[in-house]
PDB file of N, CA and C in Angstrom:
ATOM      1  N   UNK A   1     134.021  93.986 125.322  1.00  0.00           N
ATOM      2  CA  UNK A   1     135.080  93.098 124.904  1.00  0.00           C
ATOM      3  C   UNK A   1     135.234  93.252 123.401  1.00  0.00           C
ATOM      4  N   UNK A   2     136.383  93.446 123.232  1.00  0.00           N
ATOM      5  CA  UNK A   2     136.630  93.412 121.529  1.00  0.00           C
ATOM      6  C   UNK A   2     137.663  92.663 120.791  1.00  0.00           C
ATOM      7  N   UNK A   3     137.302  91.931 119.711  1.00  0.00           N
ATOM      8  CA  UNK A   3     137.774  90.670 119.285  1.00  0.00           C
ATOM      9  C   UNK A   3     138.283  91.227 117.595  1.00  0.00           C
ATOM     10  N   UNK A   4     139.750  90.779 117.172  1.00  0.00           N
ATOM     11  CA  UNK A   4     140.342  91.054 115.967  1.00  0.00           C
ATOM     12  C   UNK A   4     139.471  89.840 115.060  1.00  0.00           C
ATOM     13  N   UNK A   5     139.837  88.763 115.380  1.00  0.00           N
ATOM     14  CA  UNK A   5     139.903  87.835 114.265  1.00  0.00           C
ATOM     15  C   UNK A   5     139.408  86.230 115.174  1.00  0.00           C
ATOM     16  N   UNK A   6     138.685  85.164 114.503  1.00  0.00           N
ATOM     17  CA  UNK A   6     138.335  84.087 115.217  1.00  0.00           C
ATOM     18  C   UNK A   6     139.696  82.907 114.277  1.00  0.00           C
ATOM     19  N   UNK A   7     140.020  82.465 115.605  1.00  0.00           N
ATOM     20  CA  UNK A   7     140.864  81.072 114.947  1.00  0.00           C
ATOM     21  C   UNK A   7     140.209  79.637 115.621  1.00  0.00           C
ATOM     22  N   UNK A   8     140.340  78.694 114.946  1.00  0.00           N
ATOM     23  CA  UNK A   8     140.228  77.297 115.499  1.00  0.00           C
ATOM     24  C   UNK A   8     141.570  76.874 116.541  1.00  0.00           C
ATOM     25  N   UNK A   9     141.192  76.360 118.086  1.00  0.00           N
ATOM     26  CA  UNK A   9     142.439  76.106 118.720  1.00  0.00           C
ATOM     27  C   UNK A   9     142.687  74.495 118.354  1.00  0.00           C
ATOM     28  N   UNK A  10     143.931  73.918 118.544  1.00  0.00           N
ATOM     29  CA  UNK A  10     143.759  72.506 118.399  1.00  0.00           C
ATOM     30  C   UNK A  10     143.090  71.815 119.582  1.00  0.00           C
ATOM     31  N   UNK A  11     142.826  70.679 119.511  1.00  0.00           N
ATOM     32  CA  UNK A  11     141.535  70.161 120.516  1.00  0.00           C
ATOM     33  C   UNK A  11     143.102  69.809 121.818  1.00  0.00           C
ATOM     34  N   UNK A  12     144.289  69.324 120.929  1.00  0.00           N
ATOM     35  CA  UNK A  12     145.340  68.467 122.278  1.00  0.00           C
ATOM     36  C   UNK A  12     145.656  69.960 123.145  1.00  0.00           C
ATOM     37  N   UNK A  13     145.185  71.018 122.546  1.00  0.00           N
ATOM     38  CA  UNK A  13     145.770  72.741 123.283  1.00  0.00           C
ATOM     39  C   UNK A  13     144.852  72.349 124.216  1.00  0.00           C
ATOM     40  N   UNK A  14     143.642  72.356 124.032  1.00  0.00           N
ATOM     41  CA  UNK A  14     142.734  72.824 125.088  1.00  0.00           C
ATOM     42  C   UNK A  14     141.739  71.235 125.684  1.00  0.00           C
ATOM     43  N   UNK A  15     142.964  70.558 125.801  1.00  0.00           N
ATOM     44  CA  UNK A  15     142.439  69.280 126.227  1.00  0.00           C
ATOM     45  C   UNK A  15     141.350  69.210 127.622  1.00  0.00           C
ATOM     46  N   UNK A  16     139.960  68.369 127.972  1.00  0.00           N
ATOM     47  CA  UNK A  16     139.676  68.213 128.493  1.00  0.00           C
ATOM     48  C   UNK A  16     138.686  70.309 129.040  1.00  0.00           C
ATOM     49  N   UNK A  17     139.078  70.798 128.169  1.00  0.00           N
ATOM     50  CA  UNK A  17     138.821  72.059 128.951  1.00  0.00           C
ATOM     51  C   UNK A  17     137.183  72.288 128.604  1.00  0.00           C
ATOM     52  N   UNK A  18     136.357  71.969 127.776  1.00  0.00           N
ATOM     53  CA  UNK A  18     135.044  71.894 127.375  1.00  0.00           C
ATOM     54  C   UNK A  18     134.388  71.344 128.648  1.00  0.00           C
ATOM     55  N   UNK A  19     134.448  69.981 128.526  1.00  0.00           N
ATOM     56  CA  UNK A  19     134.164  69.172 129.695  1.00  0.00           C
ATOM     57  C   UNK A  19     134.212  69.680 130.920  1.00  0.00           C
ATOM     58  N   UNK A  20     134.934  70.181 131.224  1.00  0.00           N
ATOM     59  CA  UNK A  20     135.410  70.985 132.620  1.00  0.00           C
ATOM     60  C   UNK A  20     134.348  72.461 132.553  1.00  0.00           C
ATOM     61  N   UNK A  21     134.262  73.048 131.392  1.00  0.00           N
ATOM     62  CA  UNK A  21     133.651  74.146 131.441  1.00  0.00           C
ATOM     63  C   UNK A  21     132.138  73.747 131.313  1.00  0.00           C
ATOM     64  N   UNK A  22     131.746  72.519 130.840  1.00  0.00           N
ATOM     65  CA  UNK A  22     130.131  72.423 130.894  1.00  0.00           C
ATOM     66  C   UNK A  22     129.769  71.884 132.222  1.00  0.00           C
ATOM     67  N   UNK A  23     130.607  71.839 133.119  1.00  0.00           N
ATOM     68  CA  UNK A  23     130.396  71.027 134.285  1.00  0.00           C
ATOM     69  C   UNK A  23     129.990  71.917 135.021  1.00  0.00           C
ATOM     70  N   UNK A  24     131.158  72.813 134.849  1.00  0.00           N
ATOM     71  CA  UNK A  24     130.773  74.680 135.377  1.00  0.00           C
ATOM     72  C   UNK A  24     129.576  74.653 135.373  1.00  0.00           C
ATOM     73  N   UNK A  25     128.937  74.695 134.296  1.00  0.00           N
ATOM     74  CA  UNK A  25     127.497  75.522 133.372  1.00  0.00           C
ATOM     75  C   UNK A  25     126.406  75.046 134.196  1.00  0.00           C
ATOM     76  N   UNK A  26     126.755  73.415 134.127  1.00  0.00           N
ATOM     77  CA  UNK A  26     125.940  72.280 135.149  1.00  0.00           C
ATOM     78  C   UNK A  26     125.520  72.717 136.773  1.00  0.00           C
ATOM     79  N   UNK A  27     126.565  73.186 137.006  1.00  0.00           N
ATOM     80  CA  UNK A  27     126.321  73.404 138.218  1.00  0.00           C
ATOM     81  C   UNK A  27     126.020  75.065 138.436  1.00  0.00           C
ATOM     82  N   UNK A  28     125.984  75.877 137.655  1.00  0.00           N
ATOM     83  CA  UNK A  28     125.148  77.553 138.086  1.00  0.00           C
ATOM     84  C   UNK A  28     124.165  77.453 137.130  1.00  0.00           C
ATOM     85  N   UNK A  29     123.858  76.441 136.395  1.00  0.00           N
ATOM     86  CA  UNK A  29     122.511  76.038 135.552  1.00  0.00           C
ATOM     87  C   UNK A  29     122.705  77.036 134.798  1.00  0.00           C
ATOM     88  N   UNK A  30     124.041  77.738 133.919  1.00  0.00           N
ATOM     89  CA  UNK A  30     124.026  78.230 132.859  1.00  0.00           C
ATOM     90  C   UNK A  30     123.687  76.993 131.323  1.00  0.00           C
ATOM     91  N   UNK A  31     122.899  76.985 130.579  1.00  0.00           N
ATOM     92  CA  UNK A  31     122.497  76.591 129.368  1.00  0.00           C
ATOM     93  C   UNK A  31     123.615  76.812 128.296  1.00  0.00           C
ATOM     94  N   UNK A  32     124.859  75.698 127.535  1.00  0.00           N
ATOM     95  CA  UNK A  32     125.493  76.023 126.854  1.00  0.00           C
ATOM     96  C   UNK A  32     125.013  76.772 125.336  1.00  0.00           C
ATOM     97  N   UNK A  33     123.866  76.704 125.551  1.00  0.00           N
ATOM     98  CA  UNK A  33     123.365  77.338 124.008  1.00  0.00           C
ATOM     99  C   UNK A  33     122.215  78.097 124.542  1.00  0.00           C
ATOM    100  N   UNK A  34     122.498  78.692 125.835  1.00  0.00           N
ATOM    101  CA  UNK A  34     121.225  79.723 126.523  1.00  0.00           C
ATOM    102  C   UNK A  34     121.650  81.074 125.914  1.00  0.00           C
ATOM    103  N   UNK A  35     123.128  81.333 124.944  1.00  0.00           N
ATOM    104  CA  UNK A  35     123.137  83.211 124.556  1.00  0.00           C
ATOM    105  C   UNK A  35     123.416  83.009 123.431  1.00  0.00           C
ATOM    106  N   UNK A  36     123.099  84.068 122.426  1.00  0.00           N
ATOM    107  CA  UNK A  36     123.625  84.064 121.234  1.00  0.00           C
ATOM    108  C   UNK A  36     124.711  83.859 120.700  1.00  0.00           C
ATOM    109  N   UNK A  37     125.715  84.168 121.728  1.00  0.00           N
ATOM    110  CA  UNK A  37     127.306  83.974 121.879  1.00  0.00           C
ATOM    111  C   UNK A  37     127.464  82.937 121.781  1.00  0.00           C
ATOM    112  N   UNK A  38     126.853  81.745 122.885  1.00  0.00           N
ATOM    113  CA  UNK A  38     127.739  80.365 122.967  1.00  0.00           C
ATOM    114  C   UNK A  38     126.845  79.695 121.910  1.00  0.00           C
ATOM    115  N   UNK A  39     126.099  80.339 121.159  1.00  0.00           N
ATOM    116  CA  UNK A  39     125.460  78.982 120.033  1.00  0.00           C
ATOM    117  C   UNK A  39     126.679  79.534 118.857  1.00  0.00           C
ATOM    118  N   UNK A  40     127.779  80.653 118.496  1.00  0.00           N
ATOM    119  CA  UNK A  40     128.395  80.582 117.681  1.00  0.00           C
ATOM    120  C   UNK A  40     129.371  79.813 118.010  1.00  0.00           C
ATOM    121  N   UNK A  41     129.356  78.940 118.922  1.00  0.00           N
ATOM    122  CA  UNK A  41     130.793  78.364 119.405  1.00  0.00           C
ATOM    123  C   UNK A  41     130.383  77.054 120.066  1.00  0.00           C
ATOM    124  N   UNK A  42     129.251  76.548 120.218  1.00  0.00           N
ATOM    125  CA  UNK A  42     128.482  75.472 120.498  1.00  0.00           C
ATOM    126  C   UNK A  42     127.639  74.557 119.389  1.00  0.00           C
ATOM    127  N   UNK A  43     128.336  73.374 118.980  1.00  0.00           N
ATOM    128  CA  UNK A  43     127.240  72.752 118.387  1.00  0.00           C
ATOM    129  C   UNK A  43     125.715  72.243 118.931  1.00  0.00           C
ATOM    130  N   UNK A  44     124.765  72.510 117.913  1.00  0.00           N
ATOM    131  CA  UNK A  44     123.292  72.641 118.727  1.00  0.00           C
ATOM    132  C   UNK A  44     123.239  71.305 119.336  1.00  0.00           C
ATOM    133  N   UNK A  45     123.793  70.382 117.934  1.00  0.00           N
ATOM    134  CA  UNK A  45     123.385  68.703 117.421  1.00  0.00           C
ATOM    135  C   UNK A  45     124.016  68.054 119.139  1.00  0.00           C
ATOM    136  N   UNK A  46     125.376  67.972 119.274  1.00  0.00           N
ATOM    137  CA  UNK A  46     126.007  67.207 120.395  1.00  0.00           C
ATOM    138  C   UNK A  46     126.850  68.124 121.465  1.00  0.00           C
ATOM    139  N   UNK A  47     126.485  69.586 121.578  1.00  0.00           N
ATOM    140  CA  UNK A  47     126.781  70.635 122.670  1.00  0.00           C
ATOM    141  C   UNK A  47     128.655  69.954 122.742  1.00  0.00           C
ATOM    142  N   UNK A  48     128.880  70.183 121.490  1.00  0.00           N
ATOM    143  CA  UNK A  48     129.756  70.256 121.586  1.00  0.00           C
ATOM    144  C   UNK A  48     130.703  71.261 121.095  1.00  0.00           C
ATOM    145  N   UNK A  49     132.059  71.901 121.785  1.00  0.00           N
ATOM    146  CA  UNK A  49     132.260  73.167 121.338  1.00  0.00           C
ATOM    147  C   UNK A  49     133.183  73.090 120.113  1.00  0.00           C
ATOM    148  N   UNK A  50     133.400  74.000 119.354  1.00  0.00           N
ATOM    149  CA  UNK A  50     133.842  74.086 117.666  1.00  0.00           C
ATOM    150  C   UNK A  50     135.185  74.861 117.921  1.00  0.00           C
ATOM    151  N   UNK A  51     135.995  74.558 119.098  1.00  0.00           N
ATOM    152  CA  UNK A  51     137.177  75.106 118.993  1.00  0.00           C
ATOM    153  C   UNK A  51     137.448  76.833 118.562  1.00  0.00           C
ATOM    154  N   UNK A  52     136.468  77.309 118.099  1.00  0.00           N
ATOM    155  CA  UNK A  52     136.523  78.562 117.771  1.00  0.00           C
ATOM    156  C   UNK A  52     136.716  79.505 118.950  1.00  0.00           C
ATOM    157  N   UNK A  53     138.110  80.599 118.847  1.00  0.00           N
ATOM    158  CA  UNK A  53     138.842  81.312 119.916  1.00  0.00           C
ATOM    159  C   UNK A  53     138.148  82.615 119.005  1.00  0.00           C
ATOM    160  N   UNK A  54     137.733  83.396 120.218  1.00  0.00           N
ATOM    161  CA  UNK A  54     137.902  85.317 120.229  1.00  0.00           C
ATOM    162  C   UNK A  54     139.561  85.040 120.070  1.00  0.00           C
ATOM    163  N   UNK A  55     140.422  85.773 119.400  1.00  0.00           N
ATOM    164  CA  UNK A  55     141.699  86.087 119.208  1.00  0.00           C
ATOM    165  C   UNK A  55     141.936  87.856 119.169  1.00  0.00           C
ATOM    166  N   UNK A  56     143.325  88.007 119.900  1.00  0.00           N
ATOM    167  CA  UNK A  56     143.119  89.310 119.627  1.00  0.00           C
ATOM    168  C   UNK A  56     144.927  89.704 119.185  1.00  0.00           C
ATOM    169  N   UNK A  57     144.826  90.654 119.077  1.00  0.00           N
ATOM    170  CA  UNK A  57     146.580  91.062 118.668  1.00  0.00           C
ATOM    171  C   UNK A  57     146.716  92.409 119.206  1.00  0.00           C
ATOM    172  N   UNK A  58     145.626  93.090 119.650  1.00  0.00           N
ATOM    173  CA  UNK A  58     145.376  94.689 120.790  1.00  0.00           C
ATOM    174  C   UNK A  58     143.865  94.196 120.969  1.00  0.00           C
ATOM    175  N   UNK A  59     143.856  94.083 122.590  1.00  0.00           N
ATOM    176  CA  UNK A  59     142.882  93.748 123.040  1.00  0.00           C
ATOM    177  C   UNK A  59     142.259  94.806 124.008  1.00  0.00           C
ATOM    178  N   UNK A  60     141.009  95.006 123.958  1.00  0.00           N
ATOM    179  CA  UNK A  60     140.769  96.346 124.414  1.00  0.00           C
ATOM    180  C   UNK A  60     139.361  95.879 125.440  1.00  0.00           C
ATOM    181  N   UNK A  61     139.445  95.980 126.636  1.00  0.00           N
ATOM    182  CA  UNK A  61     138.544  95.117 127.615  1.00  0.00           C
ATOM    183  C   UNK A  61     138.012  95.978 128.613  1.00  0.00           C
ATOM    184  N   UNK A  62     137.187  96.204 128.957  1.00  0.00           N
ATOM    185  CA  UNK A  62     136.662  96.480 130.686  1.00  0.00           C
ATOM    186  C   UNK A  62     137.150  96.098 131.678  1.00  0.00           C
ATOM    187  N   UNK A  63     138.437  96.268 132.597  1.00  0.00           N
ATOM    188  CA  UNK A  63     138.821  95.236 133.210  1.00  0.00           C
ATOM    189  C   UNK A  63     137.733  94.862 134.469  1.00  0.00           C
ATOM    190  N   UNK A  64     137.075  96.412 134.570  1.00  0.00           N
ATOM    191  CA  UNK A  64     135.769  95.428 135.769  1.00  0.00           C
ATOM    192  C   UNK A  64     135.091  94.280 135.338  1.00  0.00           C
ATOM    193  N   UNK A  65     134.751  94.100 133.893  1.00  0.00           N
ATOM    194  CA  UNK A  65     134.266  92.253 133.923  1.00  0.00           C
ATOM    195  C   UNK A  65     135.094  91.612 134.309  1.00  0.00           C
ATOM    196  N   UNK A  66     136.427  91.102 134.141  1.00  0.00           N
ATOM    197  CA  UNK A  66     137.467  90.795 134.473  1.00  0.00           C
ATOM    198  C   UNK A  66     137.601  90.269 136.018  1.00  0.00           C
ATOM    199  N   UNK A  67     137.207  91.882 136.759  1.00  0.00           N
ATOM    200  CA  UNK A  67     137.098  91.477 137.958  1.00  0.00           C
ATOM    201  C   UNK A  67     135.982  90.879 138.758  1.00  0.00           C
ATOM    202  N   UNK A  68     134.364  90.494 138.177  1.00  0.00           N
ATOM    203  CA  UNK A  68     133.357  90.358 138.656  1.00  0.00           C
ATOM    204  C   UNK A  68     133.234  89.303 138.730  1.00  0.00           C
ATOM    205  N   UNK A  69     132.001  89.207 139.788  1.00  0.00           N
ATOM    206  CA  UNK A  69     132.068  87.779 140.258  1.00  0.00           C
ATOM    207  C   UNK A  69     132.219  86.588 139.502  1.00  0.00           C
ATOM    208  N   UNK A  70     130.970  86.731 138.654  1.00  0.00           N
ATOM    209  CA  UNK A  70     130.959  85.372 137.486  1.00  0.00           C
ATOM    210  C   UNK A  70     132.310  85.156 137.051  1.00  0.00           C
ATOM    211  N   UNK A  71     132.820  86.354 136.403  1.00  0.00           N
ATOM    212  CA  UNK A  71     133.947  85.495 135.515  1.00  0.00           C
ATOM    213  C   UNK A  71     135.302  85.052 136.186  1.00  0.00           C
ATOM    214  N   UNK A  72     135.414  85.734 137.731  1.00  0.00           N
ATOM    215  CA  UNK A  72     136.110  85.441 139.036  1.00  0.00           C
ATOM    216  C   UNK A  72     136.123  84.201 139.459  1.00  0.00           C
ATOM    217  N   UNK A  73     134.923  83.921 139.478  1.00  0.00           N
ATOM    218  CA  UNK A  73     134.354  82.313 139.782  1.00  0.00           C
ATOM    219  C   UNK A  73     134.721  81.130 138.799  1.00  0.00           C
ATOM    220  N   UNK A  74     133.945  81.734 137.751  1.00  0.00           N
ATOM    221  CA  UNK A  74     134.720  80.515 136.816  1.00  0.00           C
ATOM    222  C   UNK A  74     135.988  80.387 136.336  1.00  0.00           C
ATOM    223  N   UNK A  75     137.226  81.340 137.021  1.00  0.00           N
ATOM    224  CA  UNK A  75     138.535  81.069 137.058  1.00  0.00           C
ATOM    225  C   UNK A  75     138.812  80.748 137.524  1.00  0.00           C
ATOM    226  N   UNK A  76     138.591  80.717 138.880  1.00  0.00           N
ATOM    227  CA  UNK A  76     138.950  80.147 140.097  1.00  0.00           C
ATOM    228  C   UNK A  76     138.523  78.892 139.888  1.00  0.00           C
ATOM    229  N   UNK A  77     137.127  78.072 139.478  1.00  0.00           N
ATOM    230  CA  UNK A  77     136.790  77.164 139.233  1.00  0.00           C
ATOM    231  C   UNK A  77     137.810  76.535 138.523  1.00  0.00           C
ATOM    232  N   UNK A  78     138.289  76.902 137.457  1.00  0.00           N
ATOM    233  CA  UNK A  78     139.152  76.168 135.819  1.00  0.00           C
ATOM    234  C   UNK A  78     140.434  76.240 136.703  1.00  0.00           C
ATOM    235  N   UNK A  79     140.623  77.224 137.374  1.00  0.00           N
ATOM    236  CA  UNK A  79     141.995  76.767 138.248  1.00  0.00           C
ATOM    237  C   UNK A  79     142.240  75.750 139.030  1.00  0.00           C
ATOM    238  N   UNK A  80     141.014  75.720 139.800  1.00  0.00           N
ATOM    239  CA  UNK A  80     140.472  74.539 141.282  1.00  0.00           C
ATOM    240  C   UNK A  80     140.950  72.471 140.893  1.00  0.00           C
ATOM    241  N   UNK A  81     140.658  72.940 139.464  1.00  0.00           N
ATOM    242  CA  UNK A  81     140.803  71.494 138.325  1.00  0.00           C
ATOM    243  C   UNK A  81     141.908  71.109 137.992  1.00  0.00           C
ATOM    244  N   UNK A  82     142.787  72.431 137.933  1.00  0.00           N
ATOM    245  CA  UNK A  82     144.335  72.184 137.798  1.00  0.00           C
ATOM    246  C   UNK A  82     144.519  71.776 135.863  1.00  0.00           C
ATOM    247  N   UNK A  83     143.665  72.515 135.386  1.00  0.00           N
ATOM    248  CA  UNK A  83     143.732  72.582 133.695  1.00  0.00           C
ATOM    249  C   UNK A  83     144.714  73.404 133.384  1.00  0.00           C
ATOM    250  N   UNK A  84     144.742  74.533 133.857  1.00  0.00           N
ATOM    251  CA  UNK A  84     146.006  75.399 133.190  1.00  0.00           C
ATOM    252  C   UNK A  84     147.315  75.325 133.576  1.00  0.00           C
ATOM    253  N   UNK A  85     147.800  74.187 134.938  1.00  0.00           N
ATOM    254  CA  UNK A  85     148.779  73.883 134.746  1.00  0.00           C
ATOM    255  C   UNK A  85     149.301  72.299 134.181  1.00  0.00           C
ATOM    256  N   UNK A  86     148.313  71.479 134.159  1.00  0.00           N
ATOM    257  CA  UNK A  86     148.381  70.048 133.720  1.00  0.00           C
ATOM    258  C   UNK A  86     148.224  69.662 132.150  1.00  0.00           C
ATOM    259  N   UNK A  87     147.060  70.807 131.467  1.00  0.00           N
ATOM    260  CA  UNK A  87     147.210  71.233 130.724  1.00  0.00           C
ATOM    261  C   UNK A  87     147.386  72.496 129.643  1.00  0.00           C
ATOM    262  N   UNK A  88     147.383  73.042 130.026  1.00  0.00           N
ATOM    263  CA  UNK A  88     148.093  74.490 129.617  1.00  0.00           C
ATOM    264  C   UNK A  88     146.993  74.811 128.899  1.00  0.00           C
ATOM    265  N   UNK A  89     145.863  75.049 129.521  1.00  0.00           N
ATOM    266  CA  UNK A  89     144.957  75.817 128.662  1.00  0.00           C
ATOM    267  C   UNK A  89     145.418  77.057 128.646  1.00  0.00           C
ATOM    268  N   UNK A  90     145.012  77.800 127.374  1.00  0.00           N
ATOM    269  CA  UNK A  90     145.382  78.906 127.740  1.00  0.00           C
ATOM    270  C   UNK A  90     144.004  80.344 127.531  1.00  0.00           C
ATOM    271  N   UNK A  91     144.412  81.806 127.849  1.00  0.00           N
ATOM    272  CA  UNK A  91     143.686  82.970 127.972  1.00  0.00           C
ATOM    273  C   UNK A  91     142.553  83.013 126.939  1.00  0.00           C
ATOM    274  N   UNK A  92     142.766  82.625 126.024  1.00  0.00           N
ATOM    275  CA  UNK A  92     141.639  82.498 124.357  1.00  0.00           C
ATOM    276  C   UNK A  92     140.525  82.083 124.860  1.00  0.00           C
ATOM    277  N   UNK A  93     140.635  80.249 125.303  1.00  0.00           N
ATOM    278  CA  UNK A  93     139.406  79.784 125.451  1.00  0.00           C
ATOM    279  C   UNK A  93     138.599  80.070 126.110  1.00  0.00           C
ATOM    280  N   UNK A  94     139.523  80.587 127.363  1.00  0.00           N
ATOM    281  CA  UNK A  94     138.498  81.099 128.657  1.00  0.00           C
ATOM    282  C   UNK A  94     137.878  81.849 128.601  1.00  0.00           C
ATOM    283  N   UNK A  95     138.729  83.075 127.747  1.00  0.00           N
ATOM    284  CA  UNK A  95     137.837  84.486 127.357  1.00  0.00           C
ATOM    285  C   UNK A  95     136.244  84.263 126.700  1.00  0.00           C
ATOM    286  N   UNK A  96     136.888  83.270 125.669  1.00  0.00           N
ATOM    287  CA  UNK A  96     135.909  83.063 124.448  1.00  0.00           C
ATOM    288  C   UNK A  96     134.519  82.532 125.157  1.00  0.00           C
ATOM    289  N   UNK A  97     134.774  81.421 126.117  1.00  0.00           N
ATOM    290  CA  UNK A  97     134.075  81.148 126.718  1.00  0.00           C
ATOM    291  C   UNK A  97     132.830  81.784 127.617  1.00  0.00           C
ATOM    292  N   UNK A  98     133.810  82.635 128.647  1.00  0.00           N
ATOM    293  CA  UNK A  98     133.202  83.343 129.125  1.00  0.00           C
ATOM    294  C   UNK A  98     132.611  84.525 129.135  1.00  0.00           C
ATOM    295  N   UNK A  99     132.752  85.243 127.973  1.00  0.00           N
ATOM    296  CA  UNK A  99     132.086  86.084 127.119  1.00  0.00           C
ATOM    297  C   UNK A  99     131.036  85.673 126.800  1.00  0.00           C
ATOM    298  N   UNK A 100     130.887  84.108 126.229  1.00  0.00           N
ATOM    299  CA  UNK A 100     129.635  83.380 126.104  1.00  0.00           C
ATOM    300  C   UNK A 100     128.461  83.176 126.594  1.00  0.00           C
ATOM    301  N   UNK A 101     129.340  83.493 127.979  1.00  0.00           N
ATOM    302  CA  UNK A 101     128.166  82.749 129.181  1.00  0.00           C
ATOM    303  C   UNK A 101     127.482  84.178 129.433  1.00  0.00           C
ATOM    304  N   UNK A 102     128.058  85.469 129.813  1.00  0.00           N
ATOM    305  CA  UNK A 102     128.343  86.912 130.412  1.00  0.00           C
ATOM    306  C   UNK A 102     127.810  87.653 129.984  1.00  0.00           C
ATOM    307  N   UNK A 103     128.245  88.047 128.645  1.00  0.00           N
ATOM    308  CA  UNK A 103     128.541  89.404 127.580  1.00  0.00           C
ATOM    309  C   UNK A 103     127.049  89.582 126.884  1.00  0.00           C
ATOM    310  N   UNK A 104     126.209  90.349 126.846  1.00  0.00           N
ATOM    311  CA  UNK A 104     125.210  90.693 125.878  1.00  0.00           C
ATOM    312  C   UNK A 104     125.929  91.014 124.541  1.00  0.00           C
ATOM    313  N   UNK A 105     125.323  90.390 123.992  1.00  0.00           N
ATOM    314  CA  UNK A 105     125.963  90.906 122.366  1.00  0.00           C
ATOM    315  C   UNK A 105     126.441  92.519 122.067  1.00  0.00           C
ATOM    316  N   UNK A 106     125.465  93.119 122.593  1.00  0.00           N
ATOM    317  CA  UNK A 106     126.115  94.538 122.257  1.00  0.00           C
ATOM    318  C   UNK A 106     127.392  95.232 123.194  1.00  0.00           C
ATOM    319  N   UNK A 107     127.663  94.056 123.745  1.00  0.00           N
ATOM    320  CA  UNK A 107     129.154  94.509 124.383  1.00  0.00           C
ATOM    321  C   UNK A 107     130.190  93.635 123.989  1.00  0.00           C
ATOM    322  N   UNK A 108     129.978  92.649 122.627  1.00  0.00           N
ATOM    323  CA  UNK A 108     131.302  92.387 121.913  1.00  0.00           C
ATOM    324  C   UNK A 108     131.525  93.059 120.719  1.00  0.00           C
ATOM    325  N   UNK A 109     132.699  93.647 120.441  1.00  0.00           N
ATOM    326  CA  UNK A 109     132.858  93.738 119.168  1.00  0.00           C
ATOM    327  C   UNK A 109     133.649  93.546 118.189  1.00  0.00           C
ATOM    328  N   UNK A 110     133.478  93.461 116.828  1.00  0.00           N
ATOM    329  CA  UNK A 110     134.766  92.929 116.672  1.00  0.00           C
ATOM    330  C   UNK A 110     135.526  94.334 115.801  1.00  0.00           C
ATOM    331  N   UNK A 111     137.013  94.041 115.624  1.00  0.00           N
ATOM    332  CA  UNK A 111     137.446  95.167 114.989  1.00  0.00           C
ATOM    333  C   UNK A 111     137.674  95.384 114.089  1.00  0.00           C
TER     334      UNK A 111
END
């Protein structure tokens, strides 16, 4: 996965979508601060997330992660909730996210 530049999203963009994604975590007993990834995007103090998006402007991906189970699952999951149409989360967080949970460090990079 390869990432241009990190932006802050606004919290009303990605309303309710944290919550929804630690619930995820809760239930496949992923640890929000179990990879090196999600502690840059996880506060240690109140596991809470810092809005910080992977952003890209040419995005250059594997699409087999894309297609594998985990990150299959937890779309289908964030879909199941009805977030991306109630609230319009959008492609950033999820990525960002789930790169978090997924990705060994030496398969992000940035450009």
């Amino acid at each position: 996965y390869t990432w241009s530049h990190l932006l802050p999203d606004l919290p009303g963009a990605v309303m309710h979508f944290w919550e929804y994604s630690l619930m995820y975590m809760r239930m496949k007993n992923i640890h929000p601060l179990g990879t090196p990834i999600l502690r840059q995007f996880v506060n240690e103090d109140d596991i809470r997330w810092n809005y910080q998006l992977y952003m890209n402007d040419i995005e250059i991906v594997k699409l087999d992660w894309f297609r594998s189970d985990p990150y299959q699952d937890y779309f289908r999951y964030l879909d199941s909730v009805g977030g991306f149409w109630l609230h319009r989360w959008g492609d950033h967080a999820v990525r960002t996210i789930a790169v978090g949970m997924w990705l060994p460090e030496d398969k992000v990079y940035e450009m």
